[in-house]
Protein backbone atom coordinates (compact mmCIF):
# COMPACT_ATOMS: atom_id res chain seq x y z
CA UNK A 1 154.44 88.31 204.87
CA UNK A 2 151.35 87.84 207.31
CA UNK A 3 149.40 86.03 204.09
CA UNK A 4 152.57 83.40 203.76
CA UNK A 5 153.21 82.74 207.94
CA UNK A 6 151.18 79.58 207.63
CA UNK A 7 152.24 78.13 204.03
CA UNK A 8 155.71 76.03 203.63
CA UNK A 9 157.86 78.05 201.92
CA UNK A 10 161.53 77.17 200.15
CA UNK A 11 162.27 80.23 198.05
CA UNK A 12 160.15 83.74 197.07
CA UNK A 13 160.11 84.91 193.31
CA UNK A 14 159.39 88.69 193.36
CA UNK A 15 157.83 91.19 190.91
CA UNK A 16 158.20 94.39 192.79
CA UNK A 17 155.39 97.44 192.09
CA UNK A 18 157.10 99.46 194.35
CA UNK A 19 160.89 99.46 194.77
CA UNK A 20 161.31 101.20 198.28
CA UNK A 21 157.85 99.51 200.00
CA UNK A 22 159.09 95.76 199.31
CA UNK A 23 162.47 95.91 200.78
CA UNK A 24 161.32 95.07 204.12
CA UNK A 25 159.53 92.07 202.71
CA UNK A 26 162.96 90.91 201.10
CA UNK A 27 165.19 91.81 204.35
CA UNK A 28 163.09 89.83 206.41
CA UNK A 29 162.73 86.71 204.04
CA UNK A 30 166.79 86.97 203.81
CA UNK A 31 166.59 87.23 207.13
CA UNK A 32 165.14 83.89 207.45
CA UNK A 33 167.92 82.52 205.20
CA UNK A 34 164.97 81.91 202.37
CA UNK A 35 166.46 82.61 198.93
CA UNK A 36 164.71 85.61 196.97
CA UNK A 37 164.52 85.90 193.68
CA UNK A 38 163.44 89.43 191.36
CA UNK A 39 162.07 89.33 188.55
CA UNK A 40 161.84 92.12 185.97
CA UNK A 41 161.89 94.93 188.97
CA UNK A 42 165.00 95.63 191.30
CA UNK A 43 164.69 96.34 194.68
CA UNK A 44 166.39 99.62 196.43
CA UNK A 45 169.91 98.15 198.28
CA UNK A 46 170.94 94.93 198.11
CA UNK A 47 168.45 91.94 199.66
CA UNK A 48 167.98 89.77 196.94
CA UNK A 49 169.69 86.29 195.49
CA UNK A 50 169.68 87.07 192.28
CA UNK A 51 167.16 88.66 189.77
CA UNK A 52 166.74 88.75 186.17
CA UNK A 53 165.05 91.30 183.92
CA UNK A 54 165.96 94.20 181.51
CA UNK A 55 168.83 96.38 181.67
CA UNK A 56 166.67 99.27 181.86
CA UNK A 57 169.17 102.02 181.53
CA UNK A 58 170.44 100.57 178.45
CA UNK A 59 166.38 100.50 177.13
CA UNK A 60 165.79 104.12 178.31
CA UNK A 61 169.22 104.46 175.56
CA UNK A 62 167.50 102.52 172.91
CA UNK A 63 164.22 104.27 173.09
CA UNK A 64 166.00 107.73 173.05
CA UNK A 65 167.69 106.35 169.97
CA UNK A 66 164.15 104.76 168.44
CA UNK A 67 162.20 108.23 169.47
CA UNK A 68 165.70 110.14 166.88
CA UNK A 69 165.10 107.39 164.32
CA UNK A 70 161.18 107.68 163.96
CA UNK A 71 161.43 111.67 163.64
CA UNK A 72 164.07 111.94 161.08
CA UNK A 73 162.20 109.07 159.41
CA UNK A 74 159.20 111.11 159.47
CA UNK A 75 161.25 114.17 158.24
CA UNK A 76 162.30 116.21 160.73
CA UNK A 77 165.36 118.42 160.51
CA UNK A 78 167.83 118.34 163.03
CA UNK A 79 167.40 122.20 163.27
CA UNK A 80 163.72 121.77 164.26
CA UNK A 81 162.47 123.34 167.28
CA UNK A 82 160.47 120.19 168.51
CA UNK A 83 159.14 118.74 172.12
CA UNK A 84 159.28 115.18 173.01
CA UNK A 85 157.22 114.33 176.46
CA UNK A 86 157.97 111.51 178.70
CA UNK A 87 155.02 109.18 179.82
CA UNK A 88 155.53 106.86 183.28
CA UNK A 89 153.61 105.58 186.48
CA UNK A 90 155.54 106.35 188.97
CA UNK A 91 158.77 107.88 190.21
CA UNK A 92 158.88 104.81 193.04
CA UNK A 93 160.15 102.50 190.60
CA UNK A 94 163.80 101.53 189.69
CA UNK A 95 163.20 99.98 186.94
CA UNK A 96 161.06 103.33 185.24
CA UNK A 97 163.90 105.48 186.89
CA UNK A 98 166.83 103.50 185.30
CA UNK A 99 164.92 103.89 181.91
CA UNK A 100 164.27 107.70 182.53
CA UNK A 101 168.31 107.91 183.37
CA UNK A 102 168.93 106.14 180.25
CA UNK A 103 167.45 108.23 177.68
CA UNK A 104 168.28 111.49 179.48
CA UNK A 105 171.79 110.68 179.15
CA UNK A 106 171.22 109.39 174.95
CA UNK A 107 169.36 113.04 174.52
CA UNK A 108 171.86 115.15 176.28
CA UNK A 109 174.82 113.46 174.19
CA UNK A 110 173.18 112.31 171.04
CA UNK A 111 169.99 114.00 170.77
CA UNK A 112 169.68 116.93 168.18
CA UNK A 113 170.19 120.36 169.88
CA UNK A 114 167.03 121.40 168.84
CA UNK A 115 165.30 118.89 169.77
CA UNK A 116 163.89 119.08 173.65
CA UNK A 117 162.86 116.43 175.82
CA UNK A 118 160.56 118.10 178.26
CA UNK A 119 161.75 117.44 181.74
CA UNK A 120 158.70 118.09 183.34
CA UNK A 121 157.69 114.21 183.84
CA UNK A 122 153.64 112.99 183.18
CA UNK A 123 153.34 110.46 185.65
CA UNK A 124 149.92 108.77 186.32
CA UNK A 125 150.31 106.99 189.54
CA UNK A 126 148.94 103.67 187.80
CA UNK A 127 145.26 105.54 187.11
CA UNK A 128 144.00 104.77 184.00
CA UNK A 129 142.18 107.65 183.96
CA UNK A 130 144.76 110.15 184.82
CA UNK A 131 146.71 108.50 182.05
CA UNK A 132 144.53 109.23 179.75
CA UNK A 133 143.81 112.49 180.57
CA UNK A 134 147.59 114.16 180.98
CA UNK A 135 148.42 112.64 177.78
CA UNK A 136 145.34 114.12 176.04
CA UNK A 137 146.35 117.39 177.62
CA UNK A 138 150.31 116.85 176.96
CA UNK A 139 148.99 116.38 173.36
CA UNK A 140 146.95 119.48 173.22
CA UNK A 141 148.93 121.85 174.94
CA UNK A 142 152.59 121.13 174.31
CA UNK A 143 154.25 123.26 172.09
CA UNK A 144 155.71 122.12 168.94
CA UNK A 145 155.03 118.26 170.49
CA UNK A 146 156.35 115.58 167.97
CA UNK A 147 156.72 113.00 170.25
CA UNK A 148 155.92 110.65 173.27
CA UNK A 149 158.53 108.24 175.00
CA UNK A 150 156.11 105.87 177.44
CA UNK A 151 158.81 104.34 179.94
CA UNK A 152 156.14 101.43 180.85
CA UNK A 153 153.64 99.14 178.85
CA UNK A 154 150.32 100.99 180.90
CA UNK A 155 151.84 104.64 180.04
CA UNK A 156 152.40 103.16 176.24
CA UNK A 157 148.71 101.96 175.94
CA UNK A 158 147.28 105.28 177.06
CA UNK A 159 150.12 107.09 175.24
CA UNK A 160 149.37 105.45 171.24
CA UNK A 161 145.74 105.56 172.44
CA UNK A 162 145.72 109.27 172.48
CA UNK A 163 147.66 109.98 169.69
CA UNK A 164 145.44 107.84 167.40
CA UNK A 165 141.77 109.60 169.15
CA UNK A 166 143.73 112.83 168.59
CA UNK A 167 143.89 112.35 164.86
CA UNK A 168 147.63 113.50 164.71
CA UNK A 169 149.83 111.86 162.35
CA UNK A 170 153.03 113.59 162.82
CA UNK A 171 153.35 112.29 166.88
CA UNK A 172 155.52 109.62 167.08
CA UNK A 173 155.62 107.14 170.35
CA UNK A 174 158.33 105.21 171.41
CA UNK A 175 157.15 102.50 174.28
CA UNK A 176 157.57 99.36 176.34
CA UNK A 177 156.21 95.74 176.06
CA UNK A 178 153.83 94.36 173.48
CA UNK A 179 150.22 95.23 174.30
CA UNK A 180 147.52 94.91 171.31
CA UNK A 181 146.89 98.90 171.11
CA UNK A 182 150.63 99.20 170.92
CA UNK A 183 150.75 96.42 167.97
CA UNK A 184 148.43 97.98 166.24
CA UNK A 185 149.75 101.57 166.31
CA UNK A 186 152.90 99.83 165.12
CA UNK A 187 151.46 98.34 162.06
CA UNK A 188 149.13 101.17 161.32
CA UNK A 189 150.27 104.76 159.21
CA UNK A 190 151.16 106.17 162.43
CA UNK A 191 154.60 106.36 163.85
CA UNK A 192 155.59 104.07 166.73
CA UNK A 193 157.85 101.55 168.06
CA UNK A 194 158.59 99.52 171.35
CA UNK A 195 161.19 98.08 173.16
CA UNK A 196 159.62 94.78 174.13
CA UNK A 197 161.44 92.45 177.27
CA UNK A 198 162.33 89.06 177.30
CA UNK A 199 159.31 88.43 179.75
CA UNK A 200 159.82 84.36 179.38
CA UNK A 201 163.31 84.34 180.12
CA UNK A 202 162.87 86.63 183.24
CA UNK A 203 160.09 84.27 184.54
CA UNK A 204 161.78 81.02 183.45
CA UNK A 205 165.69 81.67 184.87
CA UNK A 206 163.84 82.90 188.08
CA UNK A 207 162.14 79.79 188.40
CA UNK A 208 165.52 78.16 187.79
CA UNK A 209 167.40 79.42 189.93
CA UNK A 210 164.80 78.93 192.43
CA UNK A 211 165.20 75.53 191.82
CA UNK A 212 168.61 75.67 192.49
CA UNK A 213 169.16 77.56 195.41
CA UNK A 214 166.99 75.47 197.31
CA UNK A 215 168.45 72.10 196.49
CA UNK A 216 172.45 74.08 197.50
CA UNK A 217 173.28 76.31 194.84
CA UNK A 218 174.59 79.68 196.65
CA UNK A 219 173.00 83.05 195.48
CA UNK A 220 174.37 85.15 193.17
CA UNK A 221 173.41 88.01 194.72
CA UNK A 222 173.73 89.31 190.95
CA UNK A 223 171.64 90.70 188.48
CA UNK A 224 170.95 89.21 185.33
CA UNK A 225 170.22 90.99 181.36
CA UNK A 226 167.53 89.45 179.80
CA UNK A 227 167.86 91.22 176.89
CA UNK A 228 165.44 93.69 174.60
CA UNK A 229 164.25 93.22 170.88
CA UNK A 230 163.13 96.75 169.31
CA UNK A 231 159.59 96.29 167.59
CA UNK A 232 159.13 98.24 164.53
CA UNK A 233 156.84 98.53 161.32
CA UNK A 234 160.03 97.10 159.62
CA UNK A 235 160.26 93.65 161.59
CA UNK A 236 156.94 93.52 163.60
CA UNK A 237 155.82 90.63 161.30
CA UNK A 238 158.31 88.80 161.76
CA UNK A 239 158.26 89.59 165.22
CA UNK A 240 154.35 88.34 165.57
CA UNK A 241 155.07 85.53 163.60
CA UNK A 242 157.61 83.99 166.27
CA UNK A 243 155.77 84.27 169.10
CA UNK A 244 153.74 81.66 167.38
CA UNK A 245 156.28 78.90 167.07
């Protein structure tokens, strides 16, 4: 707020890294009667226009169901004793928190029996060396570990990254967003798939209603699903192939 006192402002488009730390920024902006606008991140309570981004506990569903469909592709029984591990940044986050929701509820109602998600959480706190390291470690020492479900695009890059150094073929990882390691994983022998956002959209109806609101549209106060598409070795080149049209 002290960096924009001086500049001319109509309406604030927000990213949040932290869901709890930029409330304040938001109340007093509302405050002011200035529209804000979220994009991809929610904020905790209510002080926003409108936002648009992913309906993230619906993604944490579809990568539970991705991380089911990779194993059994990759021929594992249903009466397997296997581990999956769970990769994030932070716990400060709505958006990774309505992902983690997500697939806990999938795996407790659709997951095989057998199959455990490991609750205990590796979080990296946005270090990219931490991130690295706990999912070397989660690789080495987790017992019977099959898979890895990343809940961000960071924790996915340092999540297929590992896998591939360690050499194992029979971990599969399930991410977020469409960085090149996580491409390449995806179109390699290993096992992997993401659930990539509508990233355009998000930025583009934000804009929008920007726009809008400050020429007398009212705010929402809603938010908006921008939608997933599931990246997988079956339609990744299609996939790459319209992103450049």
């Amino acid at each position: 707020i002290m960096e924009l006192k001086d500049k001319k402002l109509d309406a604030m488009i927000m990213s949040p890294a932290d869901s709890t730390n930029m409330v304040h920024v938001a109340q007093e902006l509302m405050g002011k009667k200035m529209p804000v606008i979220l994009v991809d991140t929610n904020l905790n309570g209510k002080d926003y226009s409108a936002g648009y981004m992913t309906n993230n506990a619906l993604a944490g569903v579809k990568a539970g169901e991705e991380m089911v469909k990779l194993l059994k592709k990759s021929g594992a029984k249903e009466t397997d004793e296997l581990t999956v591990r769970i990769r994030l940044s932070t716990q400060n986050s709505s958006t990774q928190m309505d992902r983690l929701d997500g697939l806990n509820s999938f795996w407790n109602e659709k997951a095989p029996k057998a199959w455990k998600l490991n609750r205990m959480l590796l979080v990296d706190h946005g270090d990219k060396g931490i991130a690295k390291s706990i999912t070397e470690k989660a690789i080495k020492d987790t017992k019977n570990i099959r898979g890895i479900i990343a809940l961000t695009n960071g924790s996915t890059v340092s999540s297929v990254t590992a896998v591939k150094d360690s050499g194992r073929k029979d971990i599969a990882v399930v991410g977020f967003d469409y960085a090149k390691e996580t491409a390449d994983m995806i179109g390699s022998d290993l096992k992997a798939a993401s659930i990539v956002q509508n990233q355009y959209k998000m930025g583009f109806e934000a804009v929008k209603a920007a726009a809008e609101m400050t020429s007398g549209t009212k705010p929402t106060g809603q938010i908006v699903d921008t939608g997933v598409k599931i990246i997988d070795a079956e339609n990744q080149k299609e996939f790459e192939a319209s992103l450049k049209k």
